[in-house]
Protein backbone atom coordinates (compact mmCIF):
# COMPACT_ATOMS: atom_id res chain seq x y z
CA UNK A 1 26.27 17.00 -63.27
CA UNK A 2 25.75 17.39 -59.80
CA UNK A 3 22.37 17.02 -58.41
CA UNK A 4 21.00 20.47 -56.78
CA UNK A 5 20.12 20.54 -53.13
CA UNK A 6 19.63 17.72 -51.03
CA UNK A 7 22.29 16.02 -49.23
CA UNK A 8 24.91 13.85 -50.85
CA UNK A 9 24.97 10.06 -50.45
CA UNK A 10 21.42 9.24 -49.47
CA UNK A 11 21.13 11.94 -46.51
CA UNK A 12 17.89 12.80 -47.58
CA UNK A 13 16.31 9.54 -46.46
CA UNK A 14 18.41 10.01 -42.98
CA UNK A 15 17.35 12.91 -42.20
CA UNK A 16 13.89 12.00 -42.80
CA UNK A 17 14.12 9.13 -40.34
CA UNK A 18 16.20 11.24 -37.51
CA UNK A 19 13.38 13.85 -37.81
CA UNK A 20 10.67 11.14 -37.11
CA UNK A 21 12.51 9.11 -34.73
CA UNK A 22 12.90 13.08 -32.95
CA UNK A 23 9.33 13.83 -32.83
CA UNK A 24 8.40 9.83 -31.77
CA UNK A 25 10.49 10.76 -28.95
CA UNK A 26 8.27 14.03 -28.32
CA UNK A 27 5.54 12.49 -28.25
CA UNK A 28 6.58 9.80 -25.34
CA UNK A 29 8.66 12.59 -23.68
CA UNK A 30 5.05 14.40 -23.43
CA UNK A 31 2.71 11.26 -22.29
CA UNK A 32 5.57 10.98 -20.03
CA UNK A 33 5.54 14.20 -18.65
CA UNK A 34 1.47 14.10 -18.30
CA UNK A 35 1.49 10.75 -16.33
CA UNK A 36 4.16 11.95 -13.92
CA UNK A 37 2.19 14.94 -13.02
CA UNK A 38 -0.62 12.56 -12.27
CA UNK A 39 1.40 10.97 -10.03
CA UNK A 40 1.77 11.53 -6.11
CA UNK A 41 4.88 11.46 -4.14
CA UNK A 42 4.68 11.56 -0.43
CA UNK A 43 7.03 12.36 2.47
CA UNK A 44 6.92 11.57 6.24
CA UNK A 45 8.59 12.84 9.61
CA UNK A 46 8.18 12.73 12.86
CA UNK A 47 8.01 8.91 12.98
CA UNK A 48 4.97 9.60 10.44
CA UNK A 49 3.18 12.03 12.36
CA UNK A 50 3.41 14.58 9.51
CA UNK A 51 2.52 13.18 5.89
CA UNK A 52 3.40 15.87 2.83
CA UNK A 53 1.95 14.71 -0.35
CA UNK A 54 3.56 16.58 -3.95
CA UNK A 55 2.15 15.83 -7.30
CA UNK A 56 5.42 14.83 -10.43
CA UNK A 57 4.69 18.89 -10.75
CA UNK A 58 6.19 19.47 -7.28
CA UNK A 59 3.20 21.29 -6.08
CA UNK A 60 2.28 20.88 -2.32
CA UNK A 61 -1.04 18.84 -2.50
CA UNK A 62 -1.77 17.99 0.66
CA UNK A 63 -0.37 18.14 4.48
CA UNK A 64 -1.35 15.15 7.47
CA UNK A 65 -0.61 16.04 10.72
CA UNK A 66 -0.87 13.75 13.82
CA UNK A 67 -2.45 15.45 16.59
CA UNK A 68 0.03 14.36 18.83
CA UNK A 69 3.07 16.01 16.92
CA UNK A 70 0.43 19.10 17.46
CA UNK A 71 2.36 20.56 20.86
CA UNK A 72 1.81 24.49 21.80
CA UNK A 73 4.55 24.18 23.62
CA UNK A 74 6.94 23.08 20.76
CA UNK A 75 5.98 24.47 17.35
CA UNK A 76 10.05 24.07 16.26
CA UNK A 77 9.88 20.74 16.40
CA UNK A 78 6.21 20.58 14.19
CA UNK A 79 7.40 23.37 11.68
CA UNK A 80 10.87 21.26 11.65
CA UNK A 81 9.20 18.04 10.73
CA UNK A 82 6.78 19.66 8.11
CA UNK A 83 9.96 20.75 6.45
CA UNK A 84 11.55 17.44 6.21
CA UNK A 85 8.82 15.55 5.16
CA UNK A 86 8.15 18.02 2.30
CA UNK A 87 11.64 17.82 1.24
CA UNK A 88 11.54 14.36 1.41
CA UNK A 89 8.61 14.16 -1.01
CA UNK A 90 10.16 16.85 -3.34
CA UNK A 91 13.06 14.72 -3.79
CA UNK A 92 10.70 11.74 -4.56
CA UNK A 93 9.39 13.77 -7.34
CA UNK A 94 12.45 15.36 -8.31
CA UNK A 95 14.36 11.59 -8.53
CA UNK A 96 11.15 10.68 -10.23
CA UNK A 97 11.33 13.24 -13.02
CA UNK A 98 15.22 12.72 -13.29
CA UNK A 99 14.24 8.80 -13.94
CA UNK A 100 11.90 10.11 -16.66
CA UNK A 101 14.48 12.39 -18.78
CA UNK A 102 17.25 9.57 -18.24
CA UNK A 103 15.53 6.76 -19.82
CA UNK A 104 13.94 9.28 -22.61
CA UNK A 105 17.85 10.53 -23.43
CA UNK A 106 19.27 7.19 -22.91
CA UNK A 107 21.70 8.67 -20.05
CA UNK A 108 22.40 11.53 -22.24
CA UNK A 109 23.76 14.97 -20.44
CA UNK A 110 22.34 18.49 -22.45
């Protein structure tokens, strides 16, 4: 007679571990997460006269400017390097975060 539900050939006990072994992984994918948004990521131009600081949740936390990049005259070139160094932070964070999800999926692609 054929046992009634379940899985056949010892699933059960499978399934049991993949389910634990899936919230484990939750669980480190979340302390993860909450250190990396804890963490800052800053971005310079100008030769570092303009500093742009991100936290791992890509939120502008801060902006240093050199007074000498400070130039009535030539606001392109200040807005210009405000742009690149918050890009470059952004893609500190954003390399950062893709580090994160590629060692918690082993290299895996969803």
């Amino acid at each position: 007679m054929a046992k009634r539900g379940g899985f056949p050939g010892g699933m059960p006990g499978n399934y049991s571990n993949l389910m634990k072994q899936a919230q484990r992984m939750q669980r480190q994918m979340e302390e993860s997460q909450k250190e990396l948004e804890t963490k800052e990521f800053v971005g310079t131009a100008g030769g570092g006269a303009v500093e742009a600081k991100v936290n791992g949740n890509k939120e502008i936390i801060g902006i240093k400017l050199d007074p000498e990049i400070v130039d009535p005259e030539d606001i392109e070139t200040l807005q210009d390097s405000i742009v690149a160094a918050l890009n470059e932070a952004m893609k500190q964070a954003e390399d950062a975060s893709a580090a994160l999800m590629g060692k918690m999926t082993g290299g895996l692609s969803f």
